[in-house]
Protein backbone atom coordinates (compact mmCIF):
# COMPACT_ATOMS: atom_id res chain seq x y z
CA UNK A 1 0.00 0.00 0.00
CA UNK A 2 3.02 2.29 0.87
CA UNK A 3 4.49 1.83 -2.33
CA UNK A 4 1.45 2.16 -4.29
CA UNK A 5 1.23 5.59 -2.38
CA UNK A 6 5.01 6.52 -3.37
CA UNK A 7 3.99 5.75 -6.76
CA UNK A 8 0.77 7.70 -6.88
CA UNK A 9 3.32 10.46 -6.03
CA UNK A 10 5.75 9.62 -8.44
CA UNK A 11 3.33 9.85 -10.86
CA UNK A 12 1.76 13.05 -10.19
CA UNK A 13 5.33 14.90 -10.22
CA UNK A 14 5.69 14.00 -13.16
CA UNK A 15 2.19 15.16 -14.41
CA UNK A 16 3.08 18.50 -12.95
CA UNK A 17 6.53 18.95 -14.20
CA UNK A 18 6.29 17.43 -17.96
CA UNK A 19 4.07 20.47 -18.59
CA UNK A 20 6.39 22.90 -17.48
CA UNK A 21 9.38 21.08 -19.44
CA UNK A 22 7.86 20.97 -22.76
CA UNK A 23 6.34 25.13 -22.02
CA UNK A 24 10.24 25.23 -21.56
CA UNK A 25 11.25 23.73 -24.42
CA UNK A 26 8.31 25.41 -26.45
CA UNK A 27 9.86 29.06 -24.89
CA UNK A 28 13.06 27.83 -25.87
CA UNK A 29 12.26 27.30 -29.16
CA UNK A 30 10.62 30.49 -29.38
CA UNK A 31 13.51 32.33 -28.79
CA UNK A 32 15.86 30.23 -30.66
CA UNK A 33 13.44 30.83 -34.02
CA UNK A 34 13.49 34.41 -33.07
CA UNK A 35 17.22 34.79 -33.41
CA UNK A 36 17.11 32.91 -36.24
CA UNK A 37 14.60 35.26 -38.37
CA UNK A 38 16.36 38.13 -36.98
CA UNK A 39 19.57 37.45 -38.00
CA UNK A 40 18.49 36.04 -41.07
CA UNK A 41 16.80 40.12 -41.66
CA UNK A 42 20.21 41.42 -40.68
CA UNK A 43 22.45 39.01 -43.00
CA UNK A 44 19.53 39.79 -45.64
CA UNK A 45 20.01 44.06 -45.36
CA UNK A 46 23.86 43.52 -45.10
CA UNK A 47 23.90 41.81 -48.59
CA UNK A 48 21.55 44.62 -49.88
CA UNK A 49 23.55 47.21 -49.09
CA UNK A 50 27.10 45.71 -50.00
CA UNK A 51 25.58 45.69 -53.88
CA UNK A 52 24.53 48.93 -53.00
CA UNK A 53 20.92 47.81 -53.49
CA UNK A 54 19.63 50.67 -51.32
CA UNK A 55 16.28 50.66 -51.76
CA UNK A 56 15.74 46.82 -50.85
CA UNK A 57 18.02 47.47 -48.03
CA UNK A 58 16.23 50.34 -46.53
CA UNK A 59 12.92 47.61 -46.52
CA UNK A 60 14.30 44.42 -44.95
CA UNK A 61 15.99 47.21 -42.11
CA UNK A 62 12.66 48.95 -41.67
CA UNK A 63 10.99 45.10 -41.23
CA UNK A 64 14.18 44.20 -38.84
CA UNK A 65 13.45 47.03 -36.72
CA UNK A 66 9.86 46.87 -36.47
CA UNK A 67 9.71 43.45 -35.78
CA UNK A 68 12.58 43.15 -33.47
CA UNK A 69 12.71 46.53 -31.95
CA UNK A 70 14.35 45.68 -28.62
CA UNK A 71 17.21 42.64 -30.41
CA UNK A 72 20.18 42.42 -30.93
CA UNK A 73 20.83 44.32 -34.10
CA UNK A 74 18.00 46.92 -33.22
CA UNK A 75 20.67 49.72 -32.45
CA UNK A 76 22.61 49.05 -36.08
CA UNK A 77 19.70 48.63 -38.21
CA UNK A 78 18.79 51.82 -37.06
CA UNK A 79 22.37 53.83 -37.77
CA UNK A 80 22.50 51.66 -40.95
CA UNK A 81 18.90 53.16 -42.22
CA UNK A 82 20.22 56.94 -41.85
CA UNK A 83 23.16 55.77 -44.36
CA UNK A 84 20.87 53.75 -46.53
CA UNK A 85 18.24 56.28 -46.84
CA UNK A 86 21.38 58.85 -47.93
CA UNK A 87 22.92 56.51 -50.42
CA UNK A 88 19.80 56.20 -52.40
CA UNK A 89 19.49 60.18 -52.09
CA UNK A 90 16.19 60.19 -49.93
CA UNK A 91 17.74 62.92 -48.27
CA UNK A 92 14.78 64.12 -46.17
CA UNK A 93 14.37 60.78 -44.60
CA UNK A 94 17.66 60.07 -43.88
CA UNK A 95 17.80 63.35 -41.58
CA UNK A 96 14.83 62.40 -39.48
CA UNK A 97 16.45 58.92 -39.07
CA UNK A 98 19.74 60.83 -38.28
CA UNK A 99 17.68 62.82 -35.76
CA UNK A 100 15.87 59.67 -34.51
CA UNK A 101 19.10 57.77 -33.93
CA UNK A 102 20.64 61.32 -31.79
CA UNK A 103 17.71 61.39 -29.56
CA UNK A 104 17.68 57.55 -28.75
CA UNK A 105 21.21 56.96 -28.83
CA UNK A 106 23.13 60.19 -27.77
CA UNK A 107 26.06 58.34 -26.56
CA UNK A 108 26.33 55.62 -28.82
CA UNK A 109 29.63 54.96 -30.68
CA UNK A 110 28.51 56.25 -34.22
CA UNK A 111 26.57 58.87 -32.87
CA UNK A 112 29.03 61.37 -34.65
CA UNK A 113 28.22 59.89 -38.39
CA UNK A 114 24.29 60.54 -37.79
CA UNK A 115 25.85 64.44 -36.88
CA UNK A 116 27.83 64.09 -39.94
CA UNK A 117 25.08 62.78 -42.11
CA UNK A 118 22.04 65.21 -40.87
CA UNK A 119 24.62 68.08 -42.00
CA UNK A 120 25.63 66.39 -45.37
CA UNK A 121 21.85 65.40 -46.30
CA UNK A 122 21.07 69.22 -46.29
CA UNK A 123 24.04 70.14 -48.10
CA UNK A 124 23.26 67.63 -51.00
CA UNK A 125 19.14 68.06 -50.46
CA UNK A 126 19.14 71.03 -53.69
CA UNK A 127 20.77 69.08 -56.66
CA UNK A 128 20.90 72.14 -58.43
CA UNK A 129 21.80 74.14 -56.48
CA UNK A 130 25.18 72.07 -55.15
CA UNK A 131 25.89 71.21 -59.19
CA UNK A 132 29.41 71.52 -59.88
CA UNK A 133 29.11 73.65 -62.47
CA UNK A 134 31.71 76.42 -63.39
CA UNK A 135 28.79 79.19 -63.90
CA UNK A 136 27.54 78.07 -60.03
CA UNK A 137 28.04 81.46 -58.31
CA UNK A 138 25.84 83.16 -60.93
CA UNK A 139 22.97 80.83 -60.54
CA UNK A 140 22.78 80.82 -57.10
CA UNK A 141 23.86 83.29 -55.13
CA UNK A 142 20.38 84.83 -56.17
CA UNK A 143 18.04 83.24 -53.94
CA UNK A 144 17.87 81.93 -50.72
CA UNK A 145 20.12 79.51 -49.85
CA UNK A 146 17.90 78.29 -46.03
CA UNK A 147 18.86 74.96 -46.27
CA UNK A 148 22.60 75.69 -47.14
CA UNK A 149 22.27 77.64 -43.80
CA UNK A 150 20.87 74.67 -41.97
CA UNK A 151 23.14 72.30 -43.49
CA UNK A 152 26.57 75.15 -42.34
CA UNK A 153 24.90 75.01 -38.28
CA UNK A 154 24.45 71.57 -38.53
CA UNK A 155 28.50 70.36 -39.99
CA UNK A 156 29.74 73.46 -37.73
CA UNK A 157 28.22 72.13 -34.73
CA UNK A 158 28.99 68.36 -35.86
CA UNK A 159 32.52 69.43 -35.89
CA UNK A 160 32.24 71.34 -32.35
CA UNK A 161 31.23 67.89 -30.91
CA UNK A 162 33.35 65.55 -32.35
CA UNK A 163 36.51 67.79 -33.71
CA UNK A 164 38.16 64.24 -33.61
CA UNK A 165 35.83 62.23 -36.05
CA UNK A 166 37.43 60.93 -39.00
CA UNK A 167 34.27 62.70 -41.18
CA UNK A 168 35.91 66.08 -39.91
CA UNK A 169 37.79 67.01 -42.39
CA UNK A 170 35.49 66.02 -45.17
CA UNK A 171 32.89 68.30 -42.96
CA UNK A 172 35.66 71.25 -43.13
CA UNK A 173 35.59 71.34 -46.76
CA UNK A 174 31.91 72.01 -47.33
CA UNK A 175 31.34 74.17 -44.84
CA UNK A 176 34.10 76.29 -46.78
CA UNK A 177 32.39 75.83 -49.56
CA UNK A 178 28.65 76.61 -48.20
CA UNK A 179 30.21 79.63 -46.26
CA UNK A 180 31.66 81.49 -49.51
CA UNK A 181 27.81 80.74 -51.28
CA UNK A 182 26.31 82.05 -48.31
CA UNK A 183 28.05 85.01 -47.90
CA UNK A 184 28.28 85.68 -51.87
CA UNK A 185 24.21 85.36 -51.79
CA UNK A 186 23.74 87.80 -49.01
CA UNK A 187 25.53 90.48 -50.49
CA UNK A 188 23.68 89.87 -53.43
CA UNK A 189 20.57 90.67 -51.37
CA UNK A 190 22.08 93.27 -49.80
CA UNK A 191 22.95 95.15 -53.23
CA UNK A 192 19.13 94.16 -54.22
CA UNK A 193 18.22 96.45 -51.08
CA UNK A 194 20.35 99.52 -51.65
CA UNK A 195 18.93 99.96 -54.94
CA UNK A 196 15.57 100.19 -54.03
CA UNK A 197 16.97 102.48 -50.64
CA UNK A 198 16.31 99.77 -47.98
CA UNK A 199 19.27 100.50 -45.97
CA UNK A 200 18.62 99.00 -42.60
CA UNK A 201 18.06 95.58 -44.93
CA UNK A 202 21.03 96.11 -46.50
CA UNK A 203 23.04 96.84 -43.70
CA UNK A 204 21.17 93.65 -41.82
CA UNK A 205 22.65 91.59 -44.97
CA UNK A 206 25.86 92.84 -44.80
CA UNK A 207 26.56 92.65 -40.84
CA UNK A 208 25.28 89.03 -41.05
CA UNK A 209 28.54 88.73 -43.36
CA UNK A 210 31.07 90.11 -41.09
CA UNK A 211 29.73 88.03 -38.08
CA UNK A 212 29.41 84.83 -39.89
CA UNK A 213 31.79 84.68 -42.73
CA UNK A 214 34.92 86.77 -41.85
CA UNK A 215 36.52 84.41 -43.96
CA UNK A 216 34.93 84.93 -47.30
CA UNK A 217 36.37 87.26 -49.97
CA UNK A 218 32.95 88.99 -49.59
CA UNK A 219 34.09 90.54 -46.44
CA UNK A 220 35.23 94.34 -48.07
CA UNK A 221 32.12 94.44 -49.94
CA UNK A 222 30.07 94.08 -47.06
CA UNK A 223 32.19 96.80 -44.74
CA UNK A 224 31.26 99.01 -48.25
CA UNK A 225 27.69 98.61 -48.05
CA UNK A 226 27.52 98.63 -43.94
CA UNK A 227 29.39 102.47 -45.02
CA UNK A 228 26.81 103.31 -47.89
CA UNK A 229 23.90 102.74 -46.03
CA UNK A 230 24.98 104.23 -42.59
CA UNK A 231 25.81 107.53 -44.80
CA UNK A 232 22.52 107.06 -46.21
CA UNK A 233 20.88 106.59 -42.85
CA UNK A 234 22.62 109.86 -41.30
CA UNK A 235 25.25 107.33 -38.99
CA UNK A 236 27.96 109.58 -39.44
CA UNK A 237 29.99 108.09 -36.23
CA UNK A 238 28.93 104.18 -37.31
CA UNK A 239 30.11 105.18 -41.16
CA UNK A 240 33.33 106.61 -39.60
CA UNK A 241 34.29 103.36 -36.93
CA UNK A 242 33.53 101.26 -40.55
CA UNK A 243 35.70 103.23 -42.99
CA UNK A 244 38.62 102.65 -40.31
CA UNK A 245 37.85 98.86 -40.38
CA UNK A 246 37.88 98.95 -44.25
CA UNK A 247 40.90 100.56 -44.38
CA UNK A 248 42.36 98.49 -41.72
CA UNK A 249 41.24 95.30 -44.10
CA UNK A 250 42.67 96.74 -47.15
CA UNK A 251 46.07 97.29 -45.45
CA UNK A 252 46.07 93.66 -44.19
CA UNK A 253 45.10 92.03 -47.33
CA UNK A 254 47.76 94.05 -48.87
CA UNK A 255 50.75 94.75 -46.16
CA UNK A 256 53.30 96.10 -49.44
């Protein structure tokens, strides 16, 4: 009778534990087919964008990331995306995955190439207007150039926070050459307001020059205009302190 008892027991263990093994085994395999399908996504996007099949890459990412949005290759899909969307020159999107990936991962590794991207997406955002064509200046520096402004903050303070990144230098270079458009387009404007006697918009134009690109060969038209239109606007002290500063310019750009 004892033994029957013991057995009884035996057997009702084992009724209560074979459940829980195979909802173990079941869980288990749950995860085990999970890693499987993600990494399967992830080998998928990597072969997609290695042929530089951007478009197809930028889909199986977007699926990774949906459907896994807490794994293991959540965080790179997501950098990944802001250089997929670039590469196939959907600028827009790639800066609001650029700004997606700052605000989720500010101190992630490659947080510096979403900086470097969100800048470079602007600057390439106007195909005609970046066109390297020799006739460029005369094309452009005629209308408003508010995303080459945007896209000057955003490399300047790219390079502020990471002077070290390896994009640096390639960030350098366009911001020289969206600082001499800039400045080349507001004294345009500001010319377009002295003839028609708007001298405090003029002189608005010009000033923006001098404080933001003291750099550009622009600079000794702007301290000519800042002089026209304080003459214009009875500023005979201003006009004076300015015709110093030109002539202090002139003497340094030519110490002979």
């Amino acid at each position: 009778m004892k033994h029957f008892k013991k057995l009884n027991i035996l057997v009702l263990a084992l009724a209560l534990l074979i459940p829980v093994f195979f909802i173990s085994c079941a869980s288990d395999q749950e995860v085990i087919t999970k890693d499987i399908a993600e990494k399967k996504l992830y080998d998928q996007a990597q072969r997609r964008l290695k042929t530089k099949n951007f478009v197809s890459a930028i889909l199986t990412l977007e699926t990774l990331e949906k459907r896994f949005p807490f794994g293991k290759y959540a965080e790179q899909a997501q950098i990944e995306l802001v250089y997929a969307y670039y590469k196939s020159v959907n600028y827009d999107q790639a800066i609001l995955a650029a700004e997606r990936f700052i605000s989720l991962h500010p101190r992630h590794p490659n947080v510096d190439y979403a900086y470097y991207i969100k800048g470079l997406a602007k600057f390439n955002n106007d195909k005609d207007l970046f066109a390297s064509a020799p006739f460029l200046g005369e094309m452009t520096h005629k209308r408003e150039l508010s995303e080459a402004k945007e896209s000057f903050e955003d490399l300047s303070d790219f390079i502020t926070r990471f002077p070290e990144s390896e994009y640096a230098g390639n960030a350098k270079q366009r911001m020289i050459y969206l600082r001499n458009l800039i400045a080349k387009q507001e004294i345009y404007v500001a010319e377009f307001y002295l003839e028609r006697k708007a001298f405090v918009a003029a002189l608005t134009r010009a000033d923006y020059v001098l404080k933001h690109m003291p750099k550009t060969p622009q600079v000794e038209r702007a301290l000519e205009i800042i002089i026209i239109a304080y003459e214009e606007l009875g500023q005979d002290v201003l006009k004076k302190d300015v015709e110093e500063a030109l002539s202090t310019f002139k003497k340094n750009l030519n110490p002979s």
